[in-house]
N, C-alpha and C. Protein backbone atom coordinates (compact mmCIF):
# COMPACT_ATOMS: atom_id res chain seq x y z
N UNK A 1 -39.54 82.55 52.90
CA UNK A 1 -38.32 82.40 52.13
C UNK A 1 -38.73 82.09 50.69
N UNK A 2 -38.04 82.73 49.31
CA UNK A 2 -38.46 82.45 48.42
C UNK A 2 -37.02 82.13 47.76
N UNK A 3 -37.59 81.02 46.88
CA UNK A 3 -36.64 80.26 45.71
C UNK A 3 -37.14 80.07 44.68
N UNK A 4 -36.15 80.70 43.78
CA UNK A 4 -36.41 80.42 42.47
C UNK A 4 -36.52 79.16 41.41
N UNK A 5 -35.68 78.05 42.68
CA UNK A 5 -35.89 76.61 42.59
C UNK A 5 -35.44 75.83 43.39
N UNK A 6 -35.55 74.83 43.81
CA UNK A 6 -34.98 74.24 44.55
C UNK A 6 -34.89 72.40 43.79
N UNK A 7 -33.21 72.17 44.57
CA UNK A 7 -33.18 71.15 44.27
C UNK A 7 -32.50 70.07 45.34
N UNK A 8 -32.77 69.30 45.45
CA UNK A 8 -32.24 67.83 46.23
C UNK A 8 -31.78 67.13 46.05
N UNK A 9 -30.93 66.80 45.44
CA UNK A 9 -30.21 65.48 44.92
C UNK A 9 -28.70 65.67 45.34
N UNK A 10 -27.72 66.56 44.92
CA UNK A 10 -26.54 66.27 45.79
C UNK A 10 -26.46 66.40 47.16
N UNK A 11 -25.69 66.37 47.74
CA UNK A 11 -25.42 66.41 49.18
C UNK A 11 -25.17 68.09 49.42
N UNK A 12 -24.46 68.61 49.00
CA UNK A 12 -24.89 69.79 48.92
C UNK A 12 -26.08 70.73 48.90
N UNK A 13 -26.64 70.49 47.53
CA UNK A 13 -27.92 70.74 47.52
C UNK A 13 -29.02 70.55 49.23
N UNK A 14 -28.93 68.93 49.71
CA UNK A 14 -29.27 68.39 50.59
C UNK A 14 -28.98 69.20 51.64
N UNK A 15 -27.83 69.73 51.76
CA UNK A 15 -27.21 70.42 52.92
C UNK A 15 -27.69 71.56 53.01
N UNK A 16 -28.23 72.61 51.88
CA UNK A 16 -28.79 73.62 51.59
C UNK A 16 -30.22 73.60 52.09
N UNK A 17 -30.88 73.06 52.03
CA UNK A 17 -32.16 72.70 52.28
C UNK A 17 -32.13 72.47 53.77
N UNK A 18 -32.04 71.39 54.04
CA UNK A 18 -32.15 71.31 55.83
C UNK A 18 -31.59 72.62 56.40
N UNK A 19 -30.30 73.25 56.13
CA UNK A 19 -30.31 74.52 56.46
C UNK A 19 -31.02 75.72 56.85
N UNK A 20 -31.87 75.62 55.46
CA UNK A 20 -32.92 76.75 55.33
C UNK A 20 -34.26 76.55 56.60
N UNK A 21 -34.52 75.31 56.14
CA UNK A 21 -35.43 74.38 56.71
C UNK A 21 -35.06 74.71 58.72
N UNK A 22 -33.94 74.51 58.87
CA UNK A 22 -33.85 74.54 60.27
C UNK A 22 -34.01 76.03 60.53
N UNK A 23 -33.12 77.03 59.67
CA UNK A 23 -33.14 78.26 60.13
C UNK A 23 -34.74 79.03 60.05
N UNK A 24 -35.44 78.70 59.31
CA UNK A 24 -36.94 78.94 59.47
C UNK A 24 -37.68 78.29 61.12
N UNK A 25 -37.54 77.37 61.32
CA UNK A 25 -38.22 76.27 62.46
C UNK A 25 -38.06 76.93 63.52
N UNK A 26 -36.49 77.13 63.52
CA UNK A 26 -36.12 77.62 64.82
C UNK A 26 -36.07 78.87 65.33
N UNK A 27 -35.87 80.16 64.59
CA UNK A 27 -36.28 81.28 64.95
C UNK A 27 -37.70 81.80 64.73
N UNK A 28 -37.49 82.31 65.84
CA UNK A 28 -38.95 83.05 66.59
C UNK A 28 -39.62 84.08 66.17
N UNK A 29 -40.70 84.02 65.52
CA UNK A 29 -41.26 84.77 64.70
C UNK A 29 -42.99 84.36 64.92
N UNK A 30 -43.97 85.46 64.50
CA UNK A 30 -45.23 85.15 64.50
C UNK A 30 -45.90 84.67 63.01
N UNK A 31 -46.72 84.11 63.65
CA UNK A 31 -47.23 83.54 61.99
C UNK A 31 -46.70 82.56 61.31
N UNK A 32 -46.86 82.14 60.43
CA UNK A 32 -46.77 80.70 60.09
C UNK A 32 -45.34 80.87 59.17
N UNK A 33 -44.59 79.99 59.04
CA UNK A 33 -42.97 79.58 58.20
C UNK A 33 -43.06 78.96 56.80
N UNK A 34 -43.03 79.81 55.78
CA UNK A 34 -43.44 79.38 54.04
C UNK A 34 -42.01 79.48 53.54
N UNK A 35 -41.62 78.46 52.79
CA UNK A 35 -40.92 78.13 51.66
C UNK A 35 -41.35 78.18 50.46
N UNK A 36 -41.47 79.25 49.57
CA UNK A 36 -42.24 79.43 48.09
C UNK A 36 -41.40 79.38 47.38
N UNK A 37 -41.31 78.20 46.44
CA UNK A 37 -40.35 78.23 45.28
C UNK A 37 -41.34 78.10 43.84
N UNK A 38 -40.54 79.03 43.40
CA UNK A 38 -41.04 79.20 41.87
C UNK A 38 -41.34 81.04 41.57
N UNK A 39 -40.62 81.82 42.76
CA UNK A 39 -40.25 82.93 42.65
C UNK A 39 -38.63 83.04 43.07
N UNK A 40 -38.49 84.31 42.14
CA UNK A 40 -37.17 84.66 42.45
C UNK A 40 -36.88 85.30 43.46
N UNK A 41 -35.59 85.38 44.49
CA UNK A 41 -35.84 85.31 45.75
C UNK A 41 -35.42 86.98 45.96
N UNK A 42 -34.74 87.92 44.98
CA UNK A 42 -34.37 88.96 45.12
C UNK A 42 -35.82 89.80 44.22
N UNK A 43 -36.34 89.78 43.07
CA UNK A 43 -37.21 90.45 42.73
C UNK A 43 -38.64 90.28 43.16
N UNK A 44 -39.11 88.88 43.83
CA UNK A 44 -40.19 88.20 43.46
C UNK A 44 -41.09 88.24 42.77
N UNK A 45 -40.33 88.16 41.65
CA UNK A 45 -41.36 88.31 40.61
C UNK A 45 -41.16 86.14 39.81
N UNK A 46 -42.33 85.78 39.89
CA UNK A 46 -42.75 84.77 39.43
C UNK A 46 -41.39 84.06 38.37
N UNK A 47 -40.57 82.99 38.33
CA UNK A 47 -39.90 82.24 38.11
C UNK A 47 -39.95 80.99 36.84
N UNK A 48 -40.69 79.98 37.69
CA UNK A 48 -41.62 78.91 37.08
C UNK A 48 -41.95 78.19 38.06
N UNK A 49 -42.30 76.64 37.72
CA UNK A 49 -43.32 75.66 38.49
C UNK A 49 -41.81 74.97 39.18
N UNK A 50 -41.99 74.49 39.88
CA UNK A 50 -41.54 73.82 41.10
C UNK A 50 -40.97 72.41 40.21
N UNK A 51 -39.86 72.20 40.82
CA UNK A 51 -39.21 70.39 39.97
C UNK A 51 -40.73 69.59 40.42
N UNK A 52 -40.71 68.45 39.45
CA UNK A 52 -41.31 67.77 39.95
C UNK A 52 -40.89 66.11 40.82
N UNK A 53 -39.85 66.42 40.90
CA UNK A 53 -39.28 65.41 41.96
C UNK A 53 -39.77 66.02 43.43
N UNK A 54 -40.04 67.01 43.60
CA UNK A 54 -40.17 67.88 44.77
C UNK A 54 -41.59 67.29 45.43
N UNK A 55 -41.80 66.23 46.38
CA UNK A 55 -42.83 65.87 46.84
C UNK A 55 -42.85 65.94 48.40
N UNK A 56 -44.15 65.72 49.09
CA UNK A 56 -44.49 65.49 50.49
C UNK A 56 -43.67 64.99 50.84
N UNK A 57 -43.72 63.27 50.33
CA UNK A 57 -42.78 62.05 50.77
C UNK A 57 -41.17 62.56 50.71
N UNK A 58 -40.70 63.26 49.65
CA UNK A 58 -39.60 63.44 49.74
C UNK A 58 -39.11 64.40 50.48
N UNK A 59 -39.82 65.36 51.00
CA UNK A 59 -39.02 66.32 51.62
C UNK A 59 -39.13 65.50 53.51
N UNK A 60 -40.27 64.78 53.14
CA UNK A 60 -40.33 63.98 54.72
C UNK A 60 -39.11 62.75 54.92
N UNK A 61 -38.79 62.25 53.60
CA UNK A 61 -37.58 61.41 53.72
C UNK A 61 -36.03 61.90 54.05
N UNK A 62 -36.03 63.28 53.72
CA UNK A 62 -35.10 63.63 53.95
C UNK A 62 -34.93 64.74 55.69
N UNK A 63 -35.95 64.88 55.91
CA UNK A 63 -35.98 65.77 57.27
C UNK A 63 -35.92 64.89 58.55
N UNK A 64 -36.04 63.49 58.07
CA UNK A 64 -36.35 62.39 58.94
C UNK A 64 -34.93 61.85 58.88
N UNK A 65 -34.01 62.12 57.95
CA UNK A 65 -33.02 61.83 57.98
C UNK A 65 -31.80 62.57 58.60
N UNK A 66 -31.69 63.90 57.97
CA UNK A 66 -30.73 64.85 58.35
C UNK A 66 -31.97 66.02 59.85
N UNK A 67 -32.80 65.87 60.56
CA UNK A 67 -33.03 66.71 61.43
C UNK A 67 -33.56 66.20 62.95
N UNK A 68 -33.18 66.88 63.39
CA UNK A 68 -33.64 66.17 65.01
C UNK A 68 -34.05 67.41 66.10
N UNK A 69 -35.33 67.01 67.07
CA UNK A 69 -36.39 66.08 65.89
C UNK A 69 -36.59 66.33 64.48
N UNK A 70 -37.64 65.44 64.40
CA UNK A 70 -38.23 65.90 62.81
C UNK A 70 -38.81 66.59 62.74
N UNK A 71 -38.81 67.59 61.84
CA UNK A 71 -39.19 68.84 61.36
C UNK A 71 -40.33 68.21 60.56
N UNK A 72 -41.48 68.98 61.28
CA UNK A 72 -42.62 68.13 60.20
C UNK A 72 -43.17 69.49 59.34
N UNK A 73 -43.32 69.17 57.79
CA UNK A 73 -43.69 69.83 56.92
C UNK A 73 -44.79 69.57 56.20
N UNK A 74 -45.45 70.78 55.24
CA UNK A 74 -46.65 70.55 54.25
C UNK A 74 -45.98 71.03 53.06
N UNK A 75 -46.10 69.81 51.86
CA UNK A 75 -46.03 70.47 50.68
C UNK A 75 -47.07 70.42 50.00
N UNK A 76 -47.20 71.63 48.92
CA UNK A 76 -48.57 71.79 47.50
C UNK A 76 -47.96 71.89 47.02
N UNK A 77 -48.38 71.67 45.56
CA UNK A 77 -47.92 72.50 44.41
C UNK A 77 -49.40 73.36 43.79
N UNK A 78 -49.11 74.29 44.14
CA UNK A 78 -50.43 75.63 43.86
C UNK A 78 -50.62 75.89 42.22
N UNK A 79 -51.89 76.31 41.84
CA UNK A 79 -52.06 77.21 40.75
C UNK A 79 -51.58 78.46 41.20
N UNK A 80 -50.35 79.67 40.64
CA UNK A 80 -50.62 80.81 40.68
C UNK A 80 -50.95 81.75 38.94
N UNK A 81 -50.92 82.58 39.54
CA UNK A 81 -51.71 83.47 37.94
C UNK A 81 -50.92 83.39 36.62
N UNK A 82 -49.32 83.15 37.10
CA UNK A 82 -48.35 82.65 36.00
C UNK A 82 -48.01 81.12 36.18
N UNK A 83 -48.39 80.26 36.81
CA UNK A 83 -47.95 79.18 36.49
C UNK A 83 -48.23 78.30 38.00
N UNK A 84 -47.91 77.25 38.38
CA UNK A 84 -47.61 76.58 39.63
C UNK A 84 -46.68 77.02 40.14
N UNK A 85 -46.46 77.16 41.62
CA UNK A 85 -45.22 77.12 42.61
C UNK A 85 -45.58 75.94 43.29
N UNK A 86 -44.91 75.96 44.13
CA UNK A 86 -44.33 74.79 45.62
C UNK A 86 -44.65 76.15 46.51
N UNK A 87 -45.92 75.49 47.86
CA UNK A 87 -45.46 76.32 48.82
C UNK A 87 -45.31 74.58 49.92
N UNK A 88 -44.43 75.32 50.36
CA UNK A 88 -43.68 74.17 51.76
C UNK A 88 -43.97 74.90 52.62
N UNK A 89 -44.68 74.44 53.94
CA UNK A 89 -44.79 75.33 55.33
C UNK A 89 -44.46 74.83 56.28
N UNK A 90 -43.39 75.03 57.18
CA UNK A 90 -42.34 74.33 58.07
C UNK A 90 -43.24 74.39 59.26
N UNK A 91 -43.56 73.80 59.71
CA UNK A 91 -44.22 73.27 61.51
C UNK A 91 -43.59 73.60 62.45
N UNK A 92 -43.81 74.42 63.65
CA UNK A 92 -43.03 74.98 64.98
C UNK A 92 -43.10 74.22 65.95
N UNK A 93 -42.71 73.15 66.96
CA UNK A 93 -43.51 72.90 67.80
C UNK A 93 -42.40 73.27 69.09
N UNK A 94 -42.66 73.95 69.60
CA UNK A 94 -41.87 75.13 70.60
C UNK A 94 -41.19 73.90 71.94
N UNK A 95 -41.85 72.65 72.24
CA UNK A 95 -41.11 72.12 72.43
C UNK A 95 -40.04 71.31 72.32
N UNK A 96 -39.86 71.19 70.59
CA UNK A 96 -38.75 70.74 70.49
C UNK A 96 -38.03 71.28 69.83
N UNK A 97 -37.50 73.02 70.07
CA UNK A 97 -36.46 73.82 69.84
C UNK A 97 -35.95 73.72 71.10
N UNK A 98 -34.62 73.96 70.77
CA UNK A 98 -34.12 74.07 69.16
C UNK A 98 -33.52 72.98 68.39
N UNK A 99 -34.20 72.75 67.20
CA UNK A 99 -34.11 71.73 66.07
C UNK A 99 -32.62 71.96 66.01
N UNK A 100 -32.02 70.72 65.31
CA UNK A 100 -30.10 70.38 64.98
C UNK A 100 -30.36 69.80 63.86
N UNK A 101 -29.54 69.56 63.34
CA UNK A 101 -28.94 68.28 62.63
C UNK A 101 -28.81 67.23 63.10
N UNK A 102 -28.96 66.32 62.27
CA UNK A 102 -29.38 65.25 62.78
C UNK A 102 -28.08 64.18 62.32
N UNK A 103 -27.23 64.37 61.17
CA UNK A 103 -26.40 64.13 60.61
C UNK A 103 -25.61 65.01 59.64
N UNK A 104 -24.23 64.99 59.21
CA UNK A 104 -23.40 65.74 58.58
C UNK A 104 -23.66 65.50 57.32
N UNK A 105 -23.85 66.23 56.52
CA UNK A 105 -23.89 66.29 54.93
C UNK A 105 -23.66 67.52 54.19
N UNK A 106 -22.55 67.12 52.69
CA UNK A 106 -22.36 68.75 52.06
C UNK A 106 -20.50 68.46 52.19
N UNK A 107 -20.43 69.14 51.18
CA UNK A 107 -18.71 69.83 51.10
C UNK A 107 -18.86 71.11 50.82
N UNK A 108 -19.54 71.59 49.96
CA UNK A 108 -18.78 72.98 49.83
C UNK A 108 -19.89 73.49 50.64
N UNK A 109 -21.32 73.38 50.89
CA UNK A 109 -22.09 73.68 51.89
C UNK A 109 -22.48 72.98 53.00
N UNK A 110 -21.36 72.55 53.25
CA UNK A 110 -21.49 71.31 54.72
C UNK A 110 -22.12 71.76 55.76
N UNK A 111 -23.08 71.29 56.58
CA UNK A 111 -23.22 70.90 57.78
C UNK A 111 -22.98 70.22 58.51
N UNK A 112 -22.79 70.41 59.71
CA UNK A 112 -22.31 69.34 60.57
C UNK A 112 -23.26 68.63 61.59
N UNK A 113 -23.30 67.22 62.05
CA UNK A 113 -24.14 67.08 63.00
C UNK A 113 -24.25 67.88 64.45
N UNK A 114 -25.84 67.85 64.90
CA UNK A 114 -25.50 69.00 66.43
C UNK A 114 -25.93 70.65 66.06
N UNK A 115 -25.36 71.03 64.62
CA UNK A 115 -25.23 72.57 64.23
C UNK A 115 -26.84 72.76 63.92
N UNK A 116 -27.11 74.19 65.02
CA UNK A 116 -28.03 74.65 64.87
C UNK A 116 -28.03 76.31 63.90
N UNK A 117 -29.27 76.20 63.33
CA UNK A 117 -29.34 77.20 62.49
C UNK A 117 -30.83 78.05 63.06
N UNK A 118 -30.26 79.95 62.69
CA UNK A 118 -32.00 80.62 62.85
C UNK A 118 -31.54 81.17 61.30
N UNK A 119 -32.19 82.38 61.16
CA UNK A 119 -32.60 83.58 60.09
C UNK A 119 -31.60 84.82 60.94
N UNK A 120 -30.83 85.67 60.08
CA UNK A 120 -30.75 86.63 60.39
C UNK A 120 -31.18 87.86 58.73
N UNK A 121 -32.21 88.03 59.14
CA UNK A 121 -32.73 88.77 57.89
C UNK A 121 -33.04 88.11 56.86
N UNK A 122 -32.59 87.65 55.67
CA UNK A 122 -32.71 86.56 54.86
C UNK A 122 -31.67 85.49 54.84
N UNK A 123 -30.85 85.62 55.64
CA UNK A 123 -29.71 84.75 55.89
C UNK A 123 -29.48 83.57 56.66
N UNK A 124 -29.27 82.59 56.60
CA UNK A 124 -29.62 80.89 57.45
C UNK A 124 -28.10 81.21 57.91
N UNK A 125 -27.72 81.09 59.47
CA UNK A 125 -26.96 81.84 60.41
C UNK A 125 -26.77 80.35 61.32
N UNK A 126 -25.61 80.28 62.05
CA UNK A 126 -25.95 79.68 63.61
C UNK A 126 -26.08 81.08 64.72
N UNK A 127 -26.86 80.36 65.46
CA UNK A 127 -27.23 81.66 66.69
C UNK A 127 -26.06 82.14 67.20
N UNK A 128 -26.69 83.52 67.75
CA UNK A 128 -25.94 83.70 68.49
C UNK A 128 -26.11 83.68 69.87
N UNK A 129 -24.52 83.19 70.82
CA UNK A 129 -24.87 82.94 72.54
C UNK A 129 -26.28 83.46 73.16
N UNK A 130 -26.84 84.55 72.56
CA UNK A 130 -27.62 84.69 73.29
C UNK A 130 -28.74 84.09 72.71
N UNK A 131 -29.13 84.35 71.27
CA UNK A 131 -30.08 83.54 70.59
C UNK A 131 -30.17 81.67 70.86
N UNK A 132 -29.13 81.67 70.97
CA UNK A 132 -28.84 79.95 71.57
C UNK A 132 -29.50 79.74 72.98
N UNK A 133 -29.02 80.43 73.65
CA UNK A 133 -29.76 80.68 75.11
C UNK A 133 -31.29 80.89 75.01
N UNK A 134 -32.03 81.66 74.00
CA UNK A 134 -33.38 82.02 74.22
C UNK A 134 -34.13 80.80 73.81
N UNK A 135 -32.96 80.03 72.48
CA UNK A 135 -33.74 78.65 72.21
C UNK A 135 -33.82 77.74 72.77
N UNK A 136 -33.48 77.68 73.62
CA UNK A 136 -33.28 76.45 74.85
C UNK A 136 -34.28 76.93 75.83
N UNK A 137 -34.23 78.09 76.55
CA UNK A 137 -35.51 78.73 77.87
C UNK A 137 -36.73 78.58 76.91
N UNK A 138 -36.82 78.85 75.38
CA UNK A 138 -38.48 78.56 74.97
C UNK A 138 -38.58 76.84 75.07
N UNK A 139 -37.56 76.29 74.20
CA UNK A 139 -38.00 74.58 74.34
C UNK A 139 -38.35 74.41 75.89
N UNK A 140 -37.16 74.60 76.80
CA UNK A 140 -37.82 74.33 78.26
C UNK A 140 -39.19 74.52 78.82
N UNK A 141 -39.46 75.97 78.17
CA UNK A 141 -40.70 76.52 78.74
C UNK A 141 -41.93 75.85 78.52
N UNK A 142 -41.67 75.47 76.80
CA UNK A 142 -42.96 75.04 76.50
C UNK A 142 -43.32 73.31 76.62
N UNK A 143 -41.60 72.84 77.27
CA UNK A 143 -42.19 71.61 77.41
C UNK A 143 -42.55 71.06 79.35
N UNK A 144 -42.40 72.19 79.99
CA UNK A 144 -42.95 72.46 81.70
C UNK A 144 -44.50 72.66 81.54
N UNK A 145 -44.55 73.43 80.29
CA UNK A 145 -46.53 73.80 80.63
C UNK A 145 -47.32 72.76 79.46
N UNK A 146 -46.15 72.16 78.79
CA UNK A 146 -46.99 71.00 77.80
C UNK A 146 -46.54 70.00 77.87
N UNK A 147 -46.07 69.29 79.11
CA UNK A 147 -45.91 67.56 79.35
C UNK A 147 -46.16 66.81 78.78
């Protein structure tokens, strides 16, 4: 997923983020889950450097707050050839999908507690019945053969 910036401070904003954040975690995909901000998310072509409020601690204060479980993450802030980005890389751990909310936050981009989110193309979605269903038989699965 790429952003041209990201920010945290309203509740909104806040609401935007765990969003993204869940809809990455939870759908099923190979290979690892990157959040790159400091490109634009329609051309990707290079942006600028990442806020610098944007830290480890903070994105862990807030995933610990609004997600359940916790969504455990890595942040950098990288050299690239035009400048620094933020890459964030969201952690899978197959037994505890599918990730929720953990609490309600947001008005005009509200979430609600409970509401689960995947990806549909570039889009942060709630599943559908059947995608809901597949996220529940993988959490099951992988927590029968990993006790």
């Amino acid at each position: 997923d790429f952003k041209r910036e990201l920010h945290v401070t309203t509740a909104d904003e806040k609401a935007g983020f765990i969003k993204d954040v869940l809809s990455l975690v939870n759908t099923k995909a190979s290979g690892r889950r990157w959040m790159i901000i400091g490109f634009d998310d329609k051309t990707r072509t290079y942006y600028g450097p990442p806020d610098k409020s944007l830290t480890q601690n903070r994105f862990e204060q807030l995933l610990a707050v609004y997600t359940k479980p916790y969504v455990t993450v890595r942040y950098e802030v990288v050299d690239y050839r035009a400048g620094q980005i933020g890459m964030l890389e969201i952690l899978r751990d197959p037994k505890n999908v599918p990730y929720r909310v953990a609490k309600s936050i947001g008005d005009k981009k509200r979430i609600e507690q409970d509401d689960i989110y995947v990806r549909h193309g570039s889009q942060a979605e709630k599943p559908t019945l059947l995608e809901l269903q597949a996220l529940y038989e993988e959490g099951d699965q992988a927590g029968a053969n990993n006790p």
